[in-house]
C-alpha atoms as a PDB file:
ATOM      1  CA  UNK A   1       0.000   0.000   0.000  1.00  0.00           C
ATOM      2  CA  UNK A   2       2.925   2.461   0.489  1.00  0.00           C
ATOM      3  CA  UNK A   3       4.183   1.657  -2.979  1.00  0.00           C
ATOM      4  CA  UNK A   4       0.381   3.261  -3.679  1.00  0.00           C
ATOM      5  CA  UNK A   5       0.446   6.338  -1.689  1.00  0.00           C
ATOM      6  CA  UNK A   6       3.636   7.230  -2.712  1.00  0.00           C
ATOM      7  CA  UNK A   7       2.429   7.167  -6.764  1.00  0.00           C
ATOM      8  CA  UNK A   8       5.336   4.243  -7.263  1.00  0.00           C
ATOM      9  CA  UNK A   9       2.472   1.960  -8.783  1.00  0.00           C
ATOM     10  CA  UNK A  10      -1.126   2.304  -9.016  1.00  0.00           C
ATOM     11  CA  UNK A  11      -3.547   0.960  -6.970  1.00  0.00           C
ATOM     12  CA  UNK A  12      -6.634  -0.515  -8.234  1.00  0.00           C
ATOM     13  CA  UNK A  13      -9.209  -2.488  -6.312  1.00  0.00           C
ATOM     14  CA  UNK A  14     -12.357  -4.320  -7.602  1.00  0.00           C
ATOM     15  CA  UNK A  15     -15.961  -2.524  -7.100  1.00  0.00           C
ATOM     16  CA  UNK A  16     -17.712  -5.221  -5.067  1.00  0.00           C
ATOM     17  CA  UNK A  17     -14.264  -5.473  -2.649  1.00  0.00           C
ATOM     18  CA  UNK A  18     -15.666  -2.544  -1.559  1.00  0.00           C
ATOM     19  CA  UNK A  19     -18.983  -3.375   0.028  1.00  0.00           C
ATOM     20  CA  UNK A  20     -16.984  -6.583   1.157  1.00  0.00           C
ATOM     21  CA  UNK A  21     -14.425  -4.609   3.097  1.00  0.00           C
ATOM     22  CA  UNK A  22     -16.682  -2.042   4.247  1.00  0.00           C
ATOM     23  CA  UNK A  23     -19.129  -5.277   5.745  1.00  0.00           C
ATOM     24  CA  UNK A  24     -16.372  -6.864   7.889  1.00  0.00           C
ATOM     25  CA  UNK A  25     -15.185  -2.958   9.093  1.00  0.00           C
ATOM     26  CA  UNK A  26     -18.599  -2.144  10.110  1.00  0.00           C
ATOM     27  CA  UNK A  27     -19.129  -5.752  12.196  1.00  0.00           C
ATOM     28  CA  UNK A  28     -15.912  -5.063  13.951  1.00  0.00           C
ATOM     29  CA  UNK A  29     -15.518  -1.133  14.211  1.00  0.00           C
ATOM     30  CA  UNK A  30     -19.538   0.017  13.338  1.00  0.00           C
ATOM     31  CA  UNK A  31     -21.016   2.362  10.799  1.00  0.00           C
ATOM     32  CA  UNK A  32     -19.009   5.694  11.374  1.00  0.00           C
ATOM     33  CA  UNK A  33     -15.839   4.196  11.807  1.00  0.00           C
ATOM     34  CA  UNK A  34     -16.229   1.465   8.735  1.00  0.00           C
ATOM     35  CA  UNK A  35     -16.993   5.002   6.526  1.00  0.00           C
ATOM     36  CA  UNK A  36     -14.056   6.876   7.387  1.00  0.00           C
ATOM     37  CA  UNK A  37     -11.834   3.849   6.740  1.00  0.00           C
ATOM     38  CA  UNK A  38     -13.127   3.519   3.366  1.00  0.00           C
ATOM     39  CA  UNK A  39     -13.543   7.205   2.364  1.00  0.00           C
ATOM     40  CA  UNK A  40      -9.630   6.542   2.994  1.00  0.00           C
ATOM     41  CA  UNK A  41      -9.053   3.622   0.859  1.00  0.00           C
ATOM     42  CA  UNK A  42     -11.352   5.594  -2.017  1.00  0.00           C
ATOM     43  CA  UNK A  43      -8.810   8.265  -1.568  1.00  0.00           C
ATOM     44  CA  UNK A  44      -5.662   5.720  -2.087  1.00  0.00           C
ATOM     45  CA  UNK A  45      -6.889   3.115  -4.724  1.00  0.00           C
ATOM     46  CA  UNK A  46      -9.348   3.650  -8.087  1.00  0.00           C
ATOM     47  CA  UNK A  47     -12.230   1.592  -8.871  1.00  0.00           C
ATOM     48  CA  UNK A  48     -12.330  -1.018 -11.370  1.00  0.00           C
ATOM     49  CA  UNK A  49     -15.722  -1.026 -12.477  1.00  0.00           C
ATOM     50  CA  UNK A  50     -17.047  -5.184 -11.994  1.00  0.00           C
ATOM     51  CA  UNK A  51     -16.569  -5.144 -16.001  1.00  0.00           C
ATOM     52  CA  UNK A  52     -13.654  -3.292 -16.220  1.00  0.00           C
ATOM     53  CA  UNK A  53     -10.480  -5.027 -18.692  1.00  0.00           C
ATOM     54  CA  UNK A  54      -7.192  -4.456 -16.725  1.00  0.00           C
END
């Protein structure tokens, strides 16, 4: 992920990982907290759309 922030490679994570990651966060850390840790990813990584070619 540093490799990432620092613009060495980009990051690109599928759609749907997404709501998967943001399920687990908000079972273990609840709503507000499961947000702001994935308003950070969002602001790391792009979005493959689910149909997306890489």
């Amino acid at each position: 992920m540093a490799h990432v922030e620092n613009s060495v490679i980009i990051g690109v994570i599928c759609a749907h990982t997404i709501t998967t990651v943001f399920y687990f966060l908000e079972k273990s850390l609840g709503k507000d907290m499961a947000r702001a840790h994935i308003a950070r990813l969002l602001t790391i990584f792009d979005v493959a759309a689910v149909s997306q070619l890489l």
